[in-house]
Protein backbone atom coordinates (compact mmCIF):
# COMPACT_ATOMS: atom_id res chain seq x y z
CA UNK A 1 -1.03 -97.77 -38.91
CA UNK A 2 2.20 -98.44 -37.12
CA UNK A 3 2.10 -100.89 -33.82
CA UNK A 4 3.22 -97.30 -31.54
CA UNK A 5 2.87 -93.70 -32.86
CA UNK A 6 2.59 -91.03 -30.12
CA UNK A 7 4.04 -87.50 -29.63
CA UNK A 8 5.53 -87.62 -25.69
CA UNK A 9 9.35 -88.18 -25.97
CA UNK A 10 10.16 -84.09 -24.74
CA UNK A 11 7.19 -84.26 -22.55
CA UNK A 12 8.07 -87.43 -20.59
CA UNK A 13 11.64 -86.61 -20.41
CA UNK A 14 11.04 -83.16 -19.04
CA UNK A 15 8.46 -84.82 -16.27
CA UNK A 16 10.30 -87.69 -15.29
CA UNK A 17 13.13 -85.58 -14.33
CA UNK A 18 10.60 -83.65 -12.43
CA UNK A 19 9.32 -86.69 -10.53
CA UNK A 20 12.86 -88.49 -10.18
CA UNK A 21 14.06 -85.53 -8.03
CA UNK A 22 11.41 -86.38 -5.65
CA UNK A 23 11.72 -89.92 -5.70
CA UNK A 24 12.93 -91.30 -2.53
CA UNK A 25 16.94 -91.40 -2.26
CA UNK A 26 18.83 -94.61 -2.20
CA UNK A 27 18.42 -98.31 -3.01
CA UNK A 28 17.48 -100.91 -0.45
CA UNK A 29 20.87 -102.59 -0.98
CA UNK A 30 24.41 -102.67 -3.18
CA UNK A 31 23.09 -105.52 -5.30
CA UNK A 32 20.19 -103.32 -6.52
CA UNK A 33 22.29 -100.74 -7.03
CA UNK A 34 23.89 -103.21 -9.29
CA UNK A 35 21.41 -104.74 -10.81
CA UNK A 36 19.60 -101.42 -12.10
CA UNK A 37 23.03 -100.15 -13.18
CA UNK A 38 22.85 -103.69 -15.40
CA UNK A 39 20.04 -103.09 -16.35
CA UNK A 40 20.53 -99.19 -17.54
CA UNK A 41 23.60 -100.34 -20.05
CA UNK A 42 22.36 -103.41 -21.43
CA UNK A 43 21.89 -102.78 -25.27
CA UNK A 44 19.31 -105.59 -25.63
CA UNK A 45 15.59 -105.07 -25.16
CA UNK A 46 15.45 -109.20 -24.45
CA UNK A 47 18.09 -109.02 -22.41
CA UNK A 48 16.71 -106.11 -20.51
CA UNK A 49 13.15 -107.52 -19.91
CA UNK A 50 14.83 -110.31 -18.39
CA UNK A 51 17.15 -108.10 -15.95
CA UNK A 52 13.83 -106.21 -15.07
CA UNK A 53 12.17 -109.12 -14.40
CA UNK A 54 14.83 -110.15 -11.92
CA UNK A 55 14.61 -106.38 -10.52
CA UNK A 56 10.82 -107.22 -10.07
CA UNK A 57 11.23 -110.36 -8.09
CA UNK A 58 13.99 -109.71 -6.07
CA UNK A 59 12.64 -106.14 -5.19
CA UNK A 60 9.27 -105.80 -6.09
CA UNK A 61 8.47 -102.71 -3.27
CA UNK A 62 11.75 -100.89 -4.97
CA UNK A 63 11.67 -96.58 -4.57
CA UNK A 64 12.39 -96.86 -8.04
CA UNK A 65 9.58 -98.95 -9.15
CA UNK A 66 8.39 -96.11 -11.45
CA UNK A 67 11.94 -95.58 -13.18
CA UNK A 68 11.66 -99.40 -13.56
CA UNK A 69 8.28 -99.56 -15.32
CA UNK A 70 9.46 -96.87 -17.68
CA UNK A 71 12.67 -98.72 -18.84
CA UNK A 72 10.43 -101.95 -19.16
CA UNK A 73 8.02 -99.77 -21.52
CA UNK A 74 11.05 -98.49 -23.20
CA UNK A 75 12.43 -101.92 -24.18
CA UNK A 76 9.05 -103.52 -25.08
CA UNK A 77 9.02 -100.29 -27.38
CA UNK A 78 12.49 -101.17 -28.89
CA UNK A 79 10.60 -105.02 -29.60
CA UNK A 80 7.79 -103.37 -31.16
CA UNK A 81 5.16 -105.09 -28.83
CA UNK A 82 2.62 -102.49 -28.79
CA UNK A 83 0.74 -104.58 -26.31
CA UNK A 84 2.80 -105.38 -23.56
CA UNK A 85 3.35 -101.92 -23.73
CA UNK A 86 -0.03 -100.69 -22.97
CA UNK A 87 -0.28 -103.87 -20.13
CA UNK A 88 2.72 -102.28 -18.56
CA UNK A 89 1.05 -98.54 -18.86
CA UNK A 90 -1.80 -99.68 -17.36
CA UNK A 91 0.39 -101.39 -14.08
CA UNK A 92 2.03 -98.20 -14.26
CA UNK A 93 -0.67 -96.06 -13.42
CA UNK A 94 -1.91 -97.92 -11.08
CA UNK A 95 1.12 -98.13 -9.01
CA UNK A 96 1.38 -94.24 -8.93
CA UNK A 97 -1.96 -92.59 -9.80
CA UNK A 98 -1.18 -89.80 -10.20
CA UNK A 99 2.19 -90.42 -12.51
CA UNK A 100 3.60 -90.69 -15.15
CA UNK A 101 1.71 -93.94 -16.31
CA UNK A 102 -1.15 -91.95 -17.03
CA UNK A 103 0.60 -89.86 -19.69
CA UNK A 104 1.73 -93.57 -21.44
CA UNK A 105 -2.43 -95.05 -21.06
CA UNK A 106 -3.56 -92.07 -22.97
CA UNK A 107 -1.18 -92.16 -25.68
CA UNK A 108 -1.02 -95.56 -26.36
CA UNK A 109 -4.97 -96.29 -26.48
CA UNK A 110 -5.75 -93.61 -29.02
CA UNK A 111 -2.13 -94.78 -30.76
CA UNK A 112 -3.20 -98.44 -31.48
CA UNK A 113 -6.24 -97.40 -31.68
CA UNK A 114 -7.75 -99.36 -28.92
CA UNK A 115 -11.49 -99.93 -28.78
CA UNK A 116 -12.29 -101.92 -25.62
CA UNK A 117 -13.99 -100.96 -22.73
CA UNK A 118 -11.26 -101.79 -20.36
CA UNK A 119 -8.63 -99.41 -22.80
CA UNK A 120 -11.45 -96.81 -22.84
CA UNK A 121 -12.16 -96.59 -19.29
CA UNK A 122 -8.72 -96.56 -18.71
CA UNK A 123 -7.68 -93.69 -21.20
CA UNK A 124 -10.46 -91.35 -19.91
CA UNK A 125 -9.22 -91.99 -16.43
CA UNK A 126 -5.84 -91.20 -17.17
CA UNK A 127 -6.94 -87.83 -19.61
CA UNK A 128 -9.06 -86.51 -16.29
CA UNK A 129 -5.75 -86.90 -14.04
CA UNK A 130 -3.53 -85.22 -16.50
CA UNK A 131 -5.84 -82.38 -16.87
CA UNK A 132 -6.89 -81.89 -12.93
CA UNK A 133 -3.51 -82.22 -11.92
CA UNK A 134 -1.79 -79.98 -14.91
CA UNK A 135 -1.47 -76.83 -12.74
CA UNK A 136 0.21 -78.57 -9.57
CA UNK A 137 2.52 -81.10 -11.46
CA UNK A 138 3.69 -78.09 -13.98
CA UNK A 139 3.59 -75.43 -11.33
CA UNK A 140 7.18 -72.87 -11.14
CA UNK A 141 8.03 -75.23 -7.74
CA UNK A 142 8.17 -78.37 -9.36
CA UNK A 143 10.24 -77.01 -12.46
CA UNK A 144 13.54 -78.59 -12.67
CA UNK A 145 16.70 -76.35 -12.54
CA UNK A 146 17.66 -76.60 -15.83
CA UNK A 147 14.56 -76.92 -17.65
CA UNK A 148 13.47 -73.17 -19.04
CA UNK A 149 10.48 -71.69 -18.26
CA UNK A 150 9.40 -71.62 -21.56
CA UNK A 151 9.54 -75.10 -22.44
CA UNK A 152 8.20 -75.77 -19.20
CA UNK A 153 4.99 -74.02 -20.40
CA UNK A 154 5.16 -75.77 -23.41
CA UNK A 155 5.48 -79.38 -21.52
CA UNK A 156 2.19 -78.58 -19.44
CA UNK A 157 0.12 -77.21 -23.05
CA UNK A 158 1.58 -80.57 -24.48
CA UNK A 159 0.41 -82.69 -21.86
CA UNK A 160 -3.24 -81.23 -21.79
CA UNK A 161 -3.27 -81.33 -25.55
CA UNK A 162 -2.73 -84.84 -24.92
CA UNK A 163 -5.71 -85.65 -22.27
CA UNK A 164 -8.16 -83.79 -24.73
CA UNK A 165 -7.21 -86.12 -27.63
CA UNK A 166 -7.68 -89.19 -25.48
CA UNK A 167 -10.74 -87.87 -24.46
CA UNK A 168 -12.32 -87.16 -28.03
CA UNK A 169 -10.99 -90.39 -29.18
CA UNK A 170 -12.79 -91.82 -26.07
CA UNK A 171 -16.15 -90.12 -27.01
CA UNK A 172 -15.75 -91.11 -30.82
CA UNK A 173 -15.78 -94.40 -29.56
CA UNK A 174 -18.65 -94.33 -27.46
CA UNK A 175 -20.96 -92.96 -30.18
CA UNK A 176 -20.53 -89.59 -28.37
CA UNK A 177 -20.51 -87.13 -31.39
CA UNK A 178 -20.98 -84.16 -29.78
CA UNK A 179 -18.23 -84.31 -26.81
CA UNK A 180 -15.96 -85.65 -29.25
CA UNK A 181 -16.66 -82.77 -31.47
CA UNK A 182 -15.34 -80.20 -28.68
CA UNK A 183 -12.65 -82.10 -27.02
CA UNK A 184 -10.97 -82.49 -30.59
CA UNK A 185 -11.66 -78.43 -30.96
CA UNK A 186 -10.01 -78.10 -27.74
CA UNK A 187 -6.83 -80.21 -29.29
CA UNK A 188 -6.94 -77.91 -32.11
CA UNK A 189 -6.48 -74.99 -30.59
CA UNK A 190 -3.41 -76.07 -28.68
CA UNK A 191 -1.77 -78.07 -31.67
CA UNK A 192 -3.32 -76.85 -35.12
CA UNK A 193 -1.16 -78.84 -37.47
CA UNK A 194 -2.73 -81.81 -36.08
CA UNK A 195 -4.27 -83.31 -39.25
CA UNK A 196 -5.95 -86.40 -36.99
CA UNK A 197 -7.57 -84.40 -34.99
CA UNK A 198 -8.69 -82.32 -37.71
CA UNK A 199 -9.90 -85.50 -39.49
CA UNK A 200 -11.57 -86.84 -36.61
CA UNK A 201 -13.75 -83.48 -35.85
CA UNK A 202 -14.92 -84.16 -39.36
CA UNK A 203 -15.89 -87.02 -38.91
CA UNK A 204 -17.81 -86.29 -35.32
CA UNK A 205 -19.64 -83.59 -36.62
CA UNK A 206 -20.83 -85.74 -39.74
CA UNK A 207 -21.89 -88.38 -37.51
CA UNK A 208 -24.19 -86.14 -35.30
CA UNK A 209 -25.88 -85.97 -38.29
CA UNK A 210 -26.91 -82.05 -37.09
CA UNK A 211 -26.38 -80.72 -41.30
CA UNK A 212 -23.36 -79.11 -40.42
CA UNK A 213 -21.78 -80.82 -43.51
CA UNK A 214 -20.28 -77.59 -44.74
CA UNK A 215 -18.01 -77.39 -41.40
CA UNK A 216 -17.13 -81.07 -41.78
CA UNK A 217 -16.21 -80.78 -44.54
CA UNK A 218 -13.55 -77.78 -43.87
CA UNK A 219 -12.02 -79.82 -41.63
CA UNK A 220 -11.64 -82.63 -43.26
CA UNK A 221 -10.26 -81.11 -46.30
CA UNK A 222 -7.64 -79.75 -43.75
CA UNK A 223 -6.75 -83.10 -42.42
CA UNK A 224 -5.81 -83.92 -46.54
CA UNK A 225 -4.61 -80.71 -47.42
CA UNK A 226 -2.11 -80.44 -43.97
CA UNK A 227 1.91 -81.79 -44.81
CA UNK A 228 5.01 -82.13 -42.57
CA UNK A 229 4.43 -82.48 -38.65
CA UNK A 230 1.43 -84.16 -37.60
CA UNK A 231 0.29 -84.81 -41.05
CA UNK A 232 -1.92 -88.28 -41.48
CA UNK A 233 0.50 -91.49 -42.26
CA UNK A 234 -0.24 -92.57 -46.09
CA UNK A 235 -2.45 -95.36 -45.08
CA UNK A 236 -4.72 -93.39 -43.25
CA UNK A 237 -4.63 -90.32 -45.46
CA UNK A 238 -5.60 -92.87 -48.15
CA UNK A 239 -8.86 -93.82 -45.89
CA UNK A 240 -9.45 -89.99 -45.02
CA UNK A 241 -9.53 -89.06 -48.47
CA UNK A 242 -11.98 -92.06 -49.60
CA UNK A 243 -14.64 -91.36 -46.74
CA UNK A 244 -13.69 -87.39 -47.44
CA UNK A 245 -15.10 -87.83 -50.96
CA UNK A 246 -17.40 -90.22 -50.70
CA UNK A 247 -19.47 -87.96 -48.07
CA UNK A 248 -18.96 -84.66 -50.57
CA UNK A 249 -20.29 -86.58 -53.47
CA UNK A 250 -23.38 -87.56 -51.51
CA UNK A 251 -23.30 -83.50 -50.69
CA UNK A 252 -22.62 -82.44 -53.32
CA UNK A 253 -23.18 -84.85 -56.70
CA UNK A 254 -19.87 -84.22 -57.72
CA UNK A 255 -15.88 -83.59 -56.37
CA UNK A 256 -16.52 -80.13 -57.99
CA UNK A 257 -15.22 -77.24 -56.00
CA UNK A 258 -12.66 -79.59 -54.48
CA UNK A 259 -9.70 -78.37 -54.92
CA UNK A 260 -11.16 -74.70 -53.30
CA UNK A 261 -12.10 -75.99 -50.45
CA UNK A 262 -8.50 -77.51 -49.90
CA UNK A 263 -7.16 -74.18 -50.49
CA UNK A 264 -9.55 -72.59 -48.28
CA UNK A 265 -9.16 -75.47 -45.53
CA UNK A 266 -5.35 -74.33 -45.41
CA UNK A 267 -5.77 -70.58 -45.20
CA UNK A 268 -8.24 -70.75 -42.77
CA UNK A 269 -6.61 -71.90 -40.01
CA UNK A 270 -7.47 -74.94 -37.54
CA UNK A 271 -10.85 -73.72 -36.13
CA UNK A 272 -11.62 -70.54 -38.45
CA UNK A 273 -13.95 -67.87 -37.08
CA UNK A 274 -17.75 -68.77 -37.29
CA UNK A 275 -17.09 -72.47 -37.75
């Protein structure tokens, strides 16, 4: 599994513009004004951290503090240091709870797949501020100029797509089959050519043990069976497909009937009637 994997470039973009137009005008002084503008062309993620750090101690009650902790997140990204990214999420948030820190706590957790209770906490904090403050932050007042309406929309389904993913992956954690079960539902119906979230409702429902096996199994063989966008990465789809089978054979006694349930899974659509 890759160090970061999440789906929020056009979604953060779109927001931060949002935000940045209402973030208070003007630095404290010419030499921060300098300094950022350093900071903004140097090609160098080391380089960078170290300008930012400067940034930090020099002005650490900057107006721009969020702009800052997004271009620190963007150069750990460019190191590949998945954790210092999710350290700087976390700051993030809490500097502006409400912001756009929570977007980068809930897609990192569920990204690298992080397990503790502190990450956990955190993520379900962060999915319950996305979704009670979707309507507000995404309202037509707070739309940017040149942003269309349409892809406005499609920012604030993104976004809440998001929280409900956190929020199953939470759940699945906890031993929570159940709420897992219907906050992954909840991601399929807003993104159905996600083949993780597909997987992981699978895997809920055969957990809760409730001998719904034949549903599990649907979407599971849909997590395999998806390709292209927001299909499993080969190392995963390689564990999918061992638990997958494993779990019909016990079913089962056999892979028999197999390959028509893959076909099925497909035609039927994310969350098919009566399932």
């Amino acid at each position: 599994m890759p160090v970061i994997q999440y789906r929020l470039c056009a979604c953060l973009l779109l927001l931060s513009a949002a935000l940045r137009a209402q973030t208070p005008a003007g630095y404290k002084d010419a030499n921060e004004y300098n300094l950022v503008r350093a900071i903004q062309v140097q090609p160098h993620a080391q380089r960078q951290l170290e300008l930012l750090a400067r940034w930090r101690q020099l002005y650490p009650l900057s107006a721009f503090r969020q702009e800052r902790f997004q271009l620190t997140l963007d150069a750990y990204q460019r190191l590949g240091q998945g954790e210092r990214m999710l350290e700087t999420a976390y700051a993030m948030a809490a500097d502006d709870p409400k912001g756009l820190g929570n977007f980068w706590v809930a897609t990192l957790v569920v990204s690298q797949r992080e397990r503790t209770a502190r990450a956990l906490r955190a993520a379900e904090k962060s999915a319950r501020v996305l979704l009670d403050t979707s309507s507000s932050l995404y309202s037509r007042e707070r739309k940017p100029e040149a942003v269309d309406p349409a892809a406005w929309e499609e920012q604030r389904v993104k976004s809440e797509t998001l929280a409900h993913r956190a929020l199953g992956w939470v759940a699945m954690c906890r031993s929570q089959w159940r709420d897992a079960e219907t906050e992954f539902r909840l991601v399929l119906l807003r993104d159905g050519n996600d083949a993780e979230a597909s997987y992981w409702t699978g895997v809920s429902i055969l957990s809760a043990g409730a001998g719904r096996e034949p549903v599990a199994f649907y979407h599971l063989a849909r997590s395999l069976a998806l390709s292209g966008p927001g299909e499993l990465a080969a190392e995963e789809k390689g564990q999918a497909r061992d638990y997958f089978e494993s779990a019909y054979v016990r079913s089962h006694g056999s892979l028999r009937g197999l390959d028509r349930l893959y076909a099925e899974a497909l035609r039927g659509g994310a969350v098919p009637p009566g399932r």
